[in-house]
Protein backbone atom coordinates (compact mmCIF):
# COMPACT_ATOMS: atom_id res chain seq x y z
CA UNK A 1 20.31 -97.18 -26.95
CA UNK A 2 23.81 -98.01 -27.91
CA UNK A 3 27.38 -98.71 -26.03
CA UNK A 4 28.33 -94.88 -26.93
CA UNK A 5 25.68 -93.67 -25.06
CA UNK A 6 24.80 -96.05 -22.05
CA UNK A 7 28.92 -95.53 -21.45
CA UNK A 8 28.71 -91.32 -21.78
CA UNK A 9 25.84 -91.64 -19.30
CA UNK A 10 27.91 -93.40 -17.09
CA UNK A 11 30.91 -91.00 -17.44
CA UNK A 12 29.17 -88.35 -16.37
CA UNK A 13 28.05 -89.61 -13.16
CA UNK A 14 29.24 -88.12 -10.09
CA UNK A 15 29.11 -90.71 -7.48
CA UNK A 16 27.75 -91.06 -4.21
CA UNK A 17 26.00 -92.41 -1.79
CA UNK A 18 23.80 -95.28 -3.24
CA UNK A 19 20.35 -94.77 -2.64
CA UNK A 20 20.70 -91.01 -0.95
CA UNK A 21 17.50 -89.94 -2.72
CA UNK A 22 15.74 -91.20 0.23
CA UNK A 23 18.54 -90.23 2.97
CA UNK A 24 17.40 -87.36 5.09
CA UNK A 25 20.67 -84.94 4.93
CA UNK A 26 22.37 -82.75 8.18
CA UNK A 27 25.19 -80.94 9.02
CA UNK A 28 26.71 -80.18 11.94
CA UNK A 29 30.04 -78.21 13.51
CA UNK A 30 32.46 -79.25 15.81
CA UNK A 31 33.53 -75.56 17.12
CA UNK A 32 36.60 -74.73 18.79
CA UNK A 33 36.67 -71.56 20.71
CA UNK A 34 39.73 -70.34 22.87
CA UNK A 35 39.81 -70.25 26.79
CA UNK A 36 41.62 -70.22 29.37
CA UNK A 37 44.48 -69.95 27.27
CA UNK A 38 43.63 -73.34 25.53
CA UNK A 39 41.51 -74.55 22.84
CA UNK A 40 37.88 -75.70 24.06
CA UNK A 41 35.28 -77.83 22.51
CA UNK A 42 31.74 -76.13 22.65
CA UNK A 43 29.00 -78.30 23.07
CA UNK A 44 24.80 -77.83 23.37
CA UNK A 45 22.42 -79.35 25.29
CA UNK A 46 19.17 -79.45 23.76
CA UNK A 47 16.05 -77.95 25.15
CA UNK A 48 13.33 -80.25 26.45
CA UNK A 49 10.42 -78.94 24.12
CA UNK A 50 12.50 -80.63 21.05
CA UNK A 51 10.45 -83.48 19.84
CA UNK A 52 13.75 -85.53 18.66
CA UNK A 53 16.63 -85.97 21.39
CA UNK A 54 15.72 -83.66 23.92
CA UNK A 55 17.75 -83.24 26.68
CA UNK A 56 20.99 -85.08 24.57
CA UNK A 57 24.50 -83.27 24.65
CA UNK A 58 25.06 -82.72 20.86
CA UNK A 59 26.87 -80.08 18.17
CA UNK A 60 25.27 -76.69 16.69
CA UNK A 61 23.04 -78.31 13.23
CA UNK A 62 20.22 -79.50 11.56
CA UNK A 63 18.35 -80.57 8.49
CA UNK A 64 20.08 -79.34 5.33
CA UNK A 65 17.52 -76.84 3.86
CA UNK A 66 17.26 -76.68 0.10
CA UNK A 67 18.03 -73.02 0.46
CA UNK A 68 21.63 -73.88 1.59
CA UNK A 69 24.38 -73.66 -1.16
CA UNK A 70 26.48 -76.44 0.71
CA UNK A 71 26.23 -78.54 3.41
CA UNK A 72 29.33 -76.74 5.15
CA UNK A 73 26.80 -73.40 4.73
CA UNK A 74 24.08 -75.10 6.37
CA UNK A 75 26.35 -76.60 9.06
CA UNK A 76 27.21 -72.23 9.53
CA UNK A 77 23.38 -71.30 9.47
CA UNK A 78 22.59 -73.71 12.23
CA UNK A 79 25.49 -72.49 14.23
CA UNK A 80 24.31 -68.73 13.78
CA UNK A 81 21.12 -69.76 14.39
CA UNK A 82 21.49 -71.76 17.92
CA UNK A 83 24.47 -70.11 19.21
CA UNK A 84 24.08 -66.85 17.55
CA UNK A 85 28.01 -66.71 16.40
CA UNK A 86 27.78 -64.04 13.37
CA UNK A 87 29.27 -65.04 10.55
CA UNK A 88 31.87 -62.86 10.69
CA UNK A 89 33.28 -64.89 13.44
CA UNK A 90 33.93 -68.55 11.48
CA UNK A 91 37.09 -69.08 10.59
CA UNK A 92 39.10 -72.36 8.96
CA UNK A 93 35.70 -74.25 8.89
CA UNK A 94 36.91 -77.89 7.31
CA UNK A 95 34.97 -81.01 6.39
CA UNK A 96 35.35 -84.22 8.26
CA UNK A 97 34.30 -87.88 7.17
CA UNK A 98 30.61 -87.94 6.45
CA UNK A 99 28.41 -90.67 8.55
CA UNK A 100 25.68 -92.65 7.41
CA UNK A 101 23.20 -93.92 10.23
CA UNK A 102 21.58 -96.86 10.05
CA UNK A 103 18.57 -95.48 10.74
CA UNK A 104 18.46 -93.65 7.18
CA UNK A 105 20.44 -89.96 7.39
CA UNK A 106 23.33 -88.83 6.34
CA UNK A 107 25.12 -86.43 8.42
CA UNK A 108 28.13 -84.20 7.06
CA UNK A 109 30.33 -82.87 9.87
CA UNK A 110 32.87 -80.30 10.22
CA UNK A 111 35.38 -78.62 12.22
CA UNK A 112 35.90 -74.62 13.24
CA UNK A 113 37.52 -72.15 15.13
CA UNK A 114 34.60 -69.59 16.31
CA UNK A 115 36.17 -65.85 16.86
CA UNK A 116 34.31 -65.67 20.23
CA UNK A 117 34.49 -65.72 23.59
CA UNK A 118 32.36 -68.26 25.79
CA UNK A 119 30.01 -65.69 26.94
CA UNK A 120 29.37 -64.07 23.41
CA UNK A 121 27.58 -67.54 22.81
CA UNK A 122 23.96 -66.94 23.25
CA UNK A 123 22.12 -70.05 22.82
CA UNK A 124 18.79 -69.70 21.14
CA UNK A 125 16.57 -71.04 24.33
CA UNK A 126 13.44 -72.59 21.87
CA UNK A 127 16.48 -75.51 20.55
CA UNK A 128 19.25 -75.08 23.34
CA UNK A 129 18.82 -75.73 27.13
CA UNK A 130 22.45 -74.86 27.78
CA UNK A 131 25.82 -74.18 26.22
CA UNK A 132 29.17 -75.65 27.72
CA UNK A 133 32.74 -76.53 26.86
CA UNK A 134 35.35 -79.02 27.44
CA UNK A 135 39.01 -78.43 27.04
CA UNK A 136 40.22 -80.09 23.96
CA UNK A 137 43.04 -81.59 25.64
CA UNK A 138 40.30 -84.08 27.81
CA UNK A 139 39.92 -85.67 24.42
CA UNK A 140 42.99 -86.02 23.56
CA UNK A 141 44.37 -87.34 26.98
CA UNK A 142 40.80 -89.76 27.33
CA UNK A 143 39.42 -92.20 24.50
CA UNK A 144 35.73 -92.87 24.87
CA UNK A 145 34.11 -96.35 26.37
CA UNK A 146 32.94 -98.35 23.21
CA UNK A 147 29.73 -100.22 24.05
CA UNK A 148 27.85 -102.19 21.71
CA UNK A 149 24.26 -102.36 20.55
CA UNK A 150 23.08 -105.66 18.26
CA UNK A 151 20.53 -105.81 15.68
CA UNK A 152 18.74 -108.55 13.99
CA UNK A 153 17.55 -109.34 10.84
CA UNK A 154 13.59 -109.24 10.70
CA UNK A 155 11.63 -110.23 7.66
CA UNK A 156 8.23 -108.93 7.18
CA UNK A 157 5.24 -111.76 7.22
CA UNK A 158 5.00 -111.66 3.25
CA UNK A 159 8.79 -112.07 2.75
CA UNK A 160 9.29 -114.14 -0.40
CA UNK A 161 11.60 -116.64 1.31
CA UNK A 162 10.97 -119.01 -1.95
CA UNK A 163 12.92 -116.65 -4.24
CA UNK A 164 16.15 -116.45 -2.10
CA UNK A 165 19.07 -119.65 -1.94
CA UNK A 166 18.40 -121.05 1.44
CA UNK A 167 14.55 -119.63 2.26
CA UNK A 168 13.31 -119.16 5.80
CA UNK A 169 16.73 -121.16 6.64
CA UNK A 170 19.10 -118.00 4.85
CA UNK A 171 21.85 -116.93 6.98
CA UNK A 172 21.22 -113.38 7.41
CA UNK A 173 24.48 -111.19 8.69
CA UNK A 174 23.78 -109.96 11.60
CA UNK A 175 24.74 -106.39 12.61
CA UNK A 176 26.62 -104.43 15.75
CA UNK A 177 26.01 -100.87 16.32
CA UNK A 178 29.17 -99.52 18.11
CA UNK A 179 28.09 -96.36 20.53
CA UNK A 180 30.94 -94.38 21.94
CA UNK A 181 30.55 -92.41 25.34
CA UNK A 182 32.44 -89.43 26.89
CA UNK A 183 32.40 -89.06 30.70
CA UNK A 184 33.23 -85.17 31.90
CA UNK A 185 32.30 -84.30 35.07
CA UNK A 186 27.98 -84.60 34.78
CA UNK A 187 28.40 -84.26 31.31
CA UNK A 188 27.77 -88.08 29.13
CA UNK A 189 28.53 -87.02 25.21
CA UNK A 190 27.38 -89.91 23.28
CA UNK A 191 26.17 -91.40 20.28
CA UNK A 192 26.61 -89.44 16.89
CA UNK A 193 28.19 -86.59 18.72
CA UNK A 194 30.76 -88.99 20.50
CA UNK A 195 31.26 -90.81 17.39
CA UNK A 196 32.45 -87.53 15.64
CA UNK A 197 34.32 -86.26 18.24
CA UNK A 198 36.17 -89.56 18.36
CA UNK A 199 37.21 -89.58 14.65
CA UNK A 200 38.15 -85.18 15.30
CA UNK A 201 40.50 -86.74 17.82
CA UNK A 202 41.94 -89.62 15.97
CA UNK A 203 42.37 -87.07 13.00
CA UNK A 204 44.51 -84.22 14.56
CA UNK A 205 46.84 -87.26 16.60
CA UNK A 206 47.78 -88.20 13.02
């Protein structure tokens, strides 16, 4: 193989995420809906029979199906599905920063006005326990608490510490998980979903 071709092969890569073969890949929607005569943030709670998270405040998603054109279409799916907003009623749906967890997904986020009132949200009881919003102003007016979680490096047993500078003695980085929490009311929005919200905040106060 010569120069000509290694370098045309490397032209014509897109790039991304290294490694996101093996990434599991969601989306998710921050919606806005009006009430009250203001803009509102609609969150879900999920249902207790969910065998990831259950019980956690999150955003209308899921697993990005191969049937979905786009990520932003599966982000729309999940919301009709869980909320059942018809799709009719998303309008100015725009992508936010992407997140990579450390615990191998992906996650591609966006923003939306929904066309519909609170109660025309009807929550699709086998994923969501219960539907609620939170003025967007109470975001903008309140930064989260930023609490930290550490992790440590652990080789495995067979680790071949002989063919690295420094062996069992190499100064692995250490790493610090930030986790962001919103207090309203009885309401605690954390983790990915506070993490989100936090850069959806930080974006429009541009």
């Amino acid at each position: 193989m010569n120069a000509k071709t290694i370098l045309d092969k490397v032209k014509k890569h897109e790039p991304s995420v290294l490694g996101h073969e093996q990434f599991r890949k969601f989306a998710v929607l921050l919606p806005l809906i009006e009430k009250n005569g203001e803009l509102h943030v609609v969150f879900e709670v999920r249902s207790h029979q969910l065998r990831r998270q259950p019980g956690e405040i999150c955003f209308p998603g899921g697993k990005i199906d191969p049937e979905d054109p786009s990520a932003k279409q599966a982000a729309i799916r999940e919301t009709e599905e869980e909320l059942g907003v018809e799709s009719g009623n998303f309008t100015e749906v725009h992508p936010l920063d992407y997140l990579i967890s450390p615990f191998g997904m992906i996650v591609y986020s966006f923003a939306g006005y929904l066309n519909v009132t609170e109660e025309e949200l009807i929550r699709n009881p086998d994923e969501v326990r219960e539907v609620f919003t939170v003025p967007l102003s109470f975001f903008m007016e309140n930064g989260p608490r930023i609490h930290h979680v550490h992790f440590e490096a652990r080789p495995e047993s067979n680790f071949p510490f002989d063919l690295i500078p420094g062996g069992e003695d190499y100064n692995w980085r250490t790493r610090q998980l930030e986790e962001y929490f919103y207090i309203y009311g009885d309401k605690v929005i954390w983790g990915m979903t506070a993490r989100i919200l936090a850069h959806f905040v930080d974006l429009i106060k541009q």
